[in-house]
Protein backbone atom coordinates (compact mmCIF):
# COMPACT_ATOMS: atom_id res chain seq x y z
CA UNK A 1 103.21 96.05 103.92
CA UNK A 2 104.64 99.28 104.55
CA UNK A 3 108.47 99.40 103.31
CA UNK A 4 111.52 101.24 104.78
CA UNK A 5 110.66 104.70 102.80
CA UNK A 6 107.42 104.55 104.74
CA UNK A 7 108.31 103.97 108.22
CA UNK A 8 110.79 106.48 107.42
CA UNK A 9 108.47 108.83 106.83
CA UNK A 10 106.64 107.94 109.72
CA UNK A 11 109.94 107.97 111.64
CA UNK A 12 110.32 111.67 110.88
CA UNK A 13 106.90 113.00 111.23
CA UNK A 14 106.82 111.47 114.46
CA UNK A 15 109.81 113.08 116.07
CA UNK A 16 108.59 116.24 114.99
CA UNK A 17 105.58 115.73 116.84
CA UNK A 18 106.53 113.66 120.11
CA UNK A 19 110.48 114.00 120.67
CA UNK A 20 110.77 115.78 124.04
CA UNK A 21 106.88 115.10 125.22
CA UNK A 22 106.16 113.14 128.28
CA UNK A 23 103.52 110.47 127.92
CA UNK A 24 100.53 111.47 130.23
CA UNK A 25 98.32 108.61 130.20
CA UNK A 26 97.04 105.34 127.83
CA UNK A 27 94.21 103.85 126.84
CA UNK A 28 94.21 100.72 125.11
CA UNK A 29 90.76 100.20 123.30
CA UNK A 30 91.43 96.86 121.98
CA UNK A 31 93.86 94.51 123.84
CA UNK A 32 94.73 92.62 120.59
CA UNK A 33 96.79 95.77 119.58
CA UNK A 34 99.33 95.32 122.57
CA UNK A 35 99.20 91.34 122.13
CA UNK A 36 103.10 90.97 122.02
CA UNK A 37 103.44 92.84 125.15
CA UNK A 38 103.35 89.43 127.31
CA UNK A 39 102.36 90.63 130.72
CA UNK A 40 99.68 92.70 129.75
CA UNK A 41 97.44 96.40 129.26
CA UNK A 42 98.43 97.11 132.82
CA UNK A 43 101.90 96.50 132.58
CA UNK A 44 102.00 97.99 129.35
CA UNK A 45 100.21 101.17 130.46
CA UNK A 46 102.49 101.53 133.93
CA UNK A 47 105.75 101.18 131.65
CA UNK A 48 104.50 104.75 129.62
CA UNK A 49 102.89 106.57 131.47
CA UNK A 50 105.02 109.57 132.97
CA UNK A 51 107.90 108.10 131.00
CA UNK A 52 109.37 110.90 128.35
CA UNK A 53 110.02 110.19 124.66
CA UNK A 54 113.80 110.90 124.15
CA UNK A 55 113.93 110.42 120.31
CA UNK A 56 112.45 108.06 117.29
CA UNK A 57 114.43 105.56 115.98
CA UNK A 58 114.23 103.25 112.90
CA UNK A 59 116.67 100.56 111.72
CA UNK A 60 114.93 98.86 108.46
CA UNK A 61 111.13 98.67 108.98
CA UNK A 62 111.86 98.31 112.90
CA UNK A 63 110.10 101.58 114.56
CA UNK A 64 110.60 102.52 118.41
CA UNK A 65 110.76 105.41 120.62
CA UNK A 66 113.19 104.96 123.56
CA UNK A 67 111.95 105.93 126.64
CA UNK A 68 113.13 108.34 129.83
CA UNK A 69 111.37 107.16 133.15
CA UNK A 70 110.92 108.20 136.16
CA UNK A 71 113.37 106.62 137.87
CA UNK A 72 116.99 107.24 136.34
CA UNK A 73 119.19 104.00 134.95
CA UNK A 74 122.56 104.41 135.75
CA UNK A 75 125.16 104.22 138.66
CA UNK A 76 123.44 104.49 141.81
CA UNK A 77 120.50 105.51 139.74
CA UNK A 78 122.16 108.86 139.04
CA UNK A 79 123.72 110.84 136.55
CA UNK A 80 122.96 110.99 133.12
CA UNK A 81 120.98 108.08 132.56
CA UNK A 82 120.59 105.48 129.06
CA UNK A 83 116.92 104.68 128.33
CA UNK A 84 116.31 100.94 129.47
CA UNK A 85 112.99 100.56 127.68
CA UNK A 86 111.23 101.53 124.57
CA UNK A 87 107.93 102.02 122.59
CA UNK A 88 108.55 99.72 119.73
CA UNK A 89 106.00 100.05 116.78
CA UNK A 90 104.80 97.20 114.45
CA UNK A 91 102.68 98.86 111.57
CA UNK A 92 102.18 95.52 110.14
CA UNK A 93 99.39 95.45 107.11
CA UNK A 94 97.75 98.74 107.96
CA UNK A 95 99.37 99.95 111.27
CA UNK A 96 98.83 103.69 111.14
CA UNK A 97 100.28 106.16 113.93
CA UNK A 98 98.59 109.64 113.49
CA UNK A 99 98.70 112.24 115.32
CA UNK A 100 95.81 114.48 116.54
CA UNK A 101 94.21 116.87 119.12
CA UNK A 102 91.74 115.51 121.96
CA UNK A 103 88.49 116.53 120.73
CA UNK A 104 88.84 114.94 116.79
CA UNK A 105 86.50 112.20 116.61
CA UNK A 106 88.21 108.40 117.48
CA UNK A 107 89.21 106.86 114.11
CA UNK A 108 86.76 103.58 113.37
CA UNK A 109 89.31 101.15 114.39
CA UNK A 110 91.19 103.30 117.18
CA UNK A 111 93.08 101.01 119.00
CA UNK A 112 95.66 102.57 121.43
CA UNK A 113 95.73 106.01 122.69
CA UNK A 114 98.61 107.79 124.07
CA UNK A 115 97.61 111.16 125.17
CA UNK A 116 101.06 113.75 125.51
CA UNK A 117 102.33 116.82 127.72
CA UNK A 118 101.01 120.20 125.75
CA UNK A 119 103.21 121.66 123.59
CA UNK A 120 102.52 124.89 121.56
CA UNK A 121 100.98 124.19 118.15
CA UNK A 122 101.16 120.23 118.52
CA UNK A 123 98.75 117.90 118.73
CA UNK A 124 97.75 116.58 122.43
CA UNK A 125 97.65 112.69 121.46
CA UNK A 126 99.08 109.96 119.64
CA UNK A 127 96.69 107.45 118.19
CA UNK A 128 97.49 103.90 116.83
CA UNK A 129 94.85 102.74 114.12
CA UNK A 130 94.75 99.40 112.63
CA UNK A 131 91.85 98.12 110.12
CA UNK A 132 93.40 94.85 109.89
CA UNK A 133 95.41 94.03 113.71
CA UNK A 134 98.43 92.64 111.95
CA UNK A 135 100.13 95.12 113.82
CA UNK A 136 100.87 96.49 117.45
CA UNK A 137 102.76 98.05 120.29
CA UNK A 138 104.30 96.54 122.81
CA UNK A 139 107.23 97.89 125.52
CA UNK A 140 110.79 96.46 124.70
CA UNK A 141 114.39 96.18 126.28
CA UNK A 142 117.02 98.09 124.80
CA UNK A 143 120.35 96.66 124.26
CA UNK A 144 124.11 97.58 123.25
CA UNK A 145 124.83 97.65 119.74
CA UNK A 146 126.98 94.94 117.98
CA UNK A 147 129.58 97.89 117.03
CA UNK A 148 128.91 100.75 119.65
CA UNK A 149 127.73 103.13 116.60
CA UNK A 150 123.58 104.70 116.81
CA UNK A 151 121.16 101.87 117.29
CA UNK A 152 119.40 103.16 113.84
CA UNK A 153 118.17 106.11 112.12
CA UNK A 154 117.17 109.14 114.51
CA UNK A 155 117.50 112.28 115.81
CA UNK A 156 120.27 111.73 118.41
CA UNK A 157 123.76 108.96 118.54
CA UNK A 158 121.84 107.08 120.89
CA UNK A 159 124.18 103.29 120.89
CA UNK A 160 121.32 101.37 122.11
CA UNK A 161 118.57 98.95 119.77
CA UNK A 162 115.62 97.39 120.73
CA UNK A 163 116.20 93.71 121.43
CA UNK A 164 113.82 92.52 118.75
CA UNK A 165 115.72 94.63 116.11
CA UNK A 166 119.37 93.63 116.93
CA UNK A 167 119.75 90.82 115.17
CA UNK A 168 119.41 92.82 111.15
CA UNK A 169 122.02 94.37 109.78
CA UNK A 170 122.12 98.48 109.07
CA UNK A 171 119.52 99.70 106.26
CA UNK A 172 121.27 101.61 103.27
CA UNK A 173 119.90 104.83 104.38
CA UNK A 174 121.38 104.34 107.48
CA UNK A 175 124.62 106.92 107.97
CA UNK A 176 126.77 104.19 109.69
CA UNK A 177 126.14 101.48 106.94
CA UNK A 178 129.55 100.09 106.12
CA UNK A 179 129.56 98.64 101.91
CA UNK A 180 132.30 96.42 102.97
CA UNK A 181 130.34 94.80 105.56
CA UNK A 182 127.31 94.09 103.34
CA UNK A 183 129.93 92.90 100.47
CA UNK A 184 131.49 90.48 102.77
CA UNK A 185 127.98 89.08 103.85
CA UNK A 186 126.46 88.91 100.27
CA UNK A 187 129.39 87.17 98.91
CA UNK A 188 129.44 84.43 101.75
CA UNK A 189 125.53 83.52 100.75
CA UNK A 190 125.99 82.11 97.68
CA UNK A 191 122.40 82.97 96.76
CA UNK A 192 120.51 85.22 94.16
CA UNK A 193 121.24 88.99 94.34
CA UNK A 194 117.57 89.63 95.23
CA UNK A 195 117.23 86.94 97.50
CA UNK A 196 120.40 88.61 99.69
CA UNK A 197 118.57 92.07 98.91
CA UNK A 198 115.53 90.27 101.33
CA UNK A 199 117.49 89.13 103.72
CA UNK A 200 117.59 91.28 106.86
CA UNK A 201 120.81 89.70 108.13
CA UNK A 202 122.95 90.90 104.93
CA UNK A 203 120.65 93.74 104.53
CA UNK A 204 117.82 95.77 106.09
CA UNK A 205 115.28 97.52 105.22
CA UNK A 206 114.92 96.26 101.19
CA UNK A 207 111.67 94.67 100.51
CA UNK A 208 110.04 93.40 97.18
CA UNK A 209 109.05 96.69 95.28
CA UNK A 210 112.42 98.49 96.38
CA UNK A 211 114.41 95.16 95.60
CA UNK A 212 112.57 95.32 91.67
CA UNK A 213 113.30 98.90 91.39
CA UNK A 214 117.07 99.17 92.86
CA UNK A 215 117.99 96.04 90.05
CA UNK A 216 116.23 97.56 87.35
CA UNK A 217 118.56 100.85 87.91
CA UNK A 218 121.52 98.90 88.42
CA UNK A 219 120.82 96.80 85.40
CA UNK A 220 121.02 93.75 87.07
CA UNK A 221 119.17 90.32 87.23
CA UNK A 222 117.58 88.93 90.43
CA UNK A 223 118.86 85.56 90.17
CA UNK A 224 122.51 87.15 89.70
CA UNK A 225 124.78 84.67 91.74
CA UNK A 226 126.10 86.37 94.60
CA UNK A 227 129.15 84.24 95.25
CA UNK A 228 130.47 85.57 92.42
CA UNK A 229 129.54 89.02 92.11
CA UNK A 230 131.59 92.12 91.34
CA UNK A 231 132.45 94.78 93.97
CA UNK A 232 131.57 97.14 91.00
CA UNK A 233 128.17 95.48 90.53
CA UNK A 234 127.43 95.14 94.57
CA UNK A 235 128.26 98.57 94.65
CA UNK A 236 125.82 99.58 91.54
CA UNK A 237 123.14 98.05 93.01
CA UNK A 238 123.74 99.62 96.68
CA UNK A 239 123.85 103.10 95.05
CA UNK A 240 120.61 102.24 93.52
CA UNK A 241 118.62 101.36 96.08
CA UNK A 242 119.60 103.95 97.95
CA UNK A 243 118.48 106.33 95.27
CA UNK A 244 115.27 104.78 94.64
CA UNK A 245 114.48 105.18 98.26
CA UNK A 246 115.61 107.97 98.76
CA UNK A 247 113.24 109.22 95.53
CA UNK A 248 110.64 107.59 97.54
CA UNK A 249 110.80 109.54 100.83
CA UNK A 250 111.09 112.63 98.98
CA UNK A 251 107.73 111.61 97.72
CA UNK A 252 106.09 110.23 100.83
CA UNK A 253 106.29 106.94 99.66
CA UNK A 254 105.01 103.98 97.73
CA UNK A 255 100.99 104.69 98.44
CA UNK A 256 99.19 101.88 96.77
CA UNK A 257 95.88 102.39 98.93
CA UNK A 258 94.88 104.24 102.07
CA UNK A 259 96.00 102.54 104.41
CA UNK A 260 99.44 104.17 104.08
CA UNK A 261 100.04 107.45 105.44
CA UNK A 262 102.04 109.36 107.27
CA UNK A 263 101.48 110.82 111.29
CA UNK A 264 99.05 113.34 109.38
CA UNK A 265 97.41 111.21 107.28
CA UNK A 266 98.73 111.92 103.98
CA UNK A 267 99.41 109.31 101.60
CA UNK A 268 102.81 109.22 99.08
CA UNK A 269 103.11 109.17 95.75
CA UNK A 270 106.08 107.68 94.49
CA UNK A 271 103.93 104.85 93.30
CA UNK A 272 103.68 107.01 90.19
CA UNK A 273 107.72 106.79 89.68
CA UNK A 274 107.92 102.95 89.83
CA UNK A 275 110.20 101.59 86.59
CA UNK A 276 109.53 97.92 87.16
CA UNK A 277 107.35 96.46 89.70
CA UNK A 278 104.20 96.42 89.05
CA UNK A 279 104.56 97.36 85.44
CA UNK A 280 104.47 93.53 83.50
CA UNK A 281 103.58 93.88 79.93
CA UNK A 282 104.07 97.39 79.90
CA UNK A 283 107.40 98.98 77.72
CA UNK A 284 110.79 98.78 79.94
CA UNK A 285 111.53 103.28 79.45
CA UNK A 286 114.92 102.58 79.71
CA UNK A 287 114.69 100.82 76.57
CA UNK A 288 112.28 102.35 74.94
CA UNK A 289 114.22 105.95 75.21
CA UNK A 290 116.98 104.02 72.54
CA UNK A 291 114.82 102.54 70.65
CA UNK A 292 115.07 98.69 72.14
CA UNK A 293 111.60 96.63 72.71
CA UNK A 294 112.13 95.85 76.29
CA UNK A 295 108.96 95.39 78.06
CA UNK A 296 108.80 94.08 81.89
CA UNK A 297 108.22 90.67 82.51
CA UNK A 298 106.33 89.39 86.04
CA UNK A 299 108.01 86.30 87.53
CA UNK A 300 107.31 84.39 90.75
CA UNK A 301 109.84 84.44 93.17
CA UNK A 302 109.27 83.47 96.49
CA UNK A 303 105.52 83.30 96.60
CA UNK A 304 105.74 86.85 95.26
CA UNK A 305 106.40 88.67 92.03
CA UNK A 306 109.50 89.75 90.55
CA UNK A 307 109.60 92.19 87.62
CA UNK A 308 112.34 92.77 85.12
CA UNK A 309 113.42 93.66 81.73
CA UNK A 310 114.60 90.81 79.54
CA UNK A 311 116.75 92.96 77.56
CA UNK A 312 118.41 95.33 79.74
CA UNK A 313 118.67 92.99 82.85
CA UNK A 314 119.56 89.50 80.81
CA UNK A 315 119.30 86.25 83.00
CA UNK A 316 122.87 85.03 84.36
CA UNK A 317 124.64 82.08 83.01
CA UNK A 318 123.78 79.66 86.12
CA UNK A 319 121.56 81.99 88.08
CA UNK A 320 120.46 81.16 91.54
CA UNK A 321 117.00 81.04 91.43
């Protein structure tokens, strides 16, 4: 699945392209697509058209665009008015948003179209292809947020989330991410360090290649207990996985196959950069640059993999497996 350097990417290229635009009309080609909007393609389809795209917001892999209508929320229905609903976007195994103009053939497995308001030099519609319908759109409430800051990463201080995203915590890209909030969570857990890393109420946003590669920079194991980790150490590892993702966006991502891209169809590369997962059997570079025999071992964790380095990231005394 796509990870949080991805739909960032996404995030980005997509309020480039449809910030601002007013949705003209939908198609849905396949109804499977909009399955988790309960009431339906016509409800679906009345709740965007003619309803303007105010910004594009992410908070961990969560994706939505909240939405402007035609009739104005607010006092009387006057004034200046908060967004009730939003787009929300579930790119699932191979969800792929991409943008393009009218007369480009229909993708093979074209599901939703969303065609926009002109705008010089930008593409007239917004197409959602999925090879494997693991993913979707579907219309959502928006809701307060739990401490009045942005509901998530975008382009405007918008204090609104939609309801299926409320209940995770902030991502580390996130600006209003608070370190002593996280630290108080991952302390009460009293579980591994990578097994808080997954978990979208301490943390958003982390999944299994970025949770490998921010321990392997901060030197740390995964089955580190977290009851009784450092502030130092929760810290280290916070810095790191910020800086491994944000290495990854600068890259366009971790692009194992092409399935993901970006709203124009180009695939990342940070794949390339990866110091752990992925890498089992292969010699650990830290190591290796001073002359240690590290090499990165593959464990299962989880039903997944986990990969480490023996020798720079020892196992705890009583890890929490």
């Amino acid at each position: 699945m796509p990870e949080l350097p991805e739909v960032e990417v996404v995030r980005r290229g997509l309020a480039r392209w449809v910030r601002g635009r007013t949705i003209m009309s939908v198609e849905v080609l396949d109804p499977r697509s909009i399955r988790r909007h309960s009431l339906g393609a016509e409800d679906f389809i009345g709740n965007l058209e003619n309803s303007t795209v105010l910004d594009v917001v992410r908070r961990g892999k969560f994706l939505w665009m909240p939405l402007r209508t035609e009739e104005p929320r607010g006092p009387g229905g006057t004034g200046e008015a908060m967004p009730g609903v939003a787009l929300m976007a579930h790119l699932g195994m191979s969800g792929q948003l991409l943008m393009q103009e009218p007369w480009v053939p229909d993708e093979k497995h074209l599901k939703v179209r969303l065609r926009l308001s002109s705008s010089d030099g930008m593409p007239g519609e917004l197409r959602f292809v999925d090879q494997r319908i693991f993913g979707g759109l579907f219309v959502t409430s928006l809701v307060p947020t739990s401490d009045g800051g942005p509901g998530g990463q975008g382009e405007t201080p918008l204090p609104e989330i939609a309801e299926e995203a409320s209940h995770i915590a902030r991502d580390p890209l996130d600006p209003h991410f608070s370190f002593d909030e996280f630290y108080r969570r991952v302390k009460a857990r009293k579980t591994g360090l990578k097994r808080a890393l997954l978990d979208q109420g301490v943390i958003s946003g982390i999944g299994n290649i970025y949770a490998d590669e921010a321990l392997w920079r901060a030197r740390l194991h995964y089955a580190r207990p977290t009851d009784t980790l450092k502030r130092a150490d929760a810290l280290r590892v916070i810095d790191a996985a910020k800086e491994v993702m944000s290495d990854a966006l600068a890259a366009g991502g971790t692009s194992f196959d092409s399935l993901y891209v970006n709203v124009n169809g180009d695939s990342g590369y940070f794949a390339r950069s990866l110091d752990a997962y992925g890498r089992a059997g292969e010699p650990c570079r830290r190591c290796s640059a001073v002359g240690l025999p590290g090499v990165i071992k593959r464990e299962q964790f989880m039903n997944r993999s986990s990969y480490s380095c023996p020798i720079c990231q020892p196992k705890p005394r009583n890890g929490r497996w």
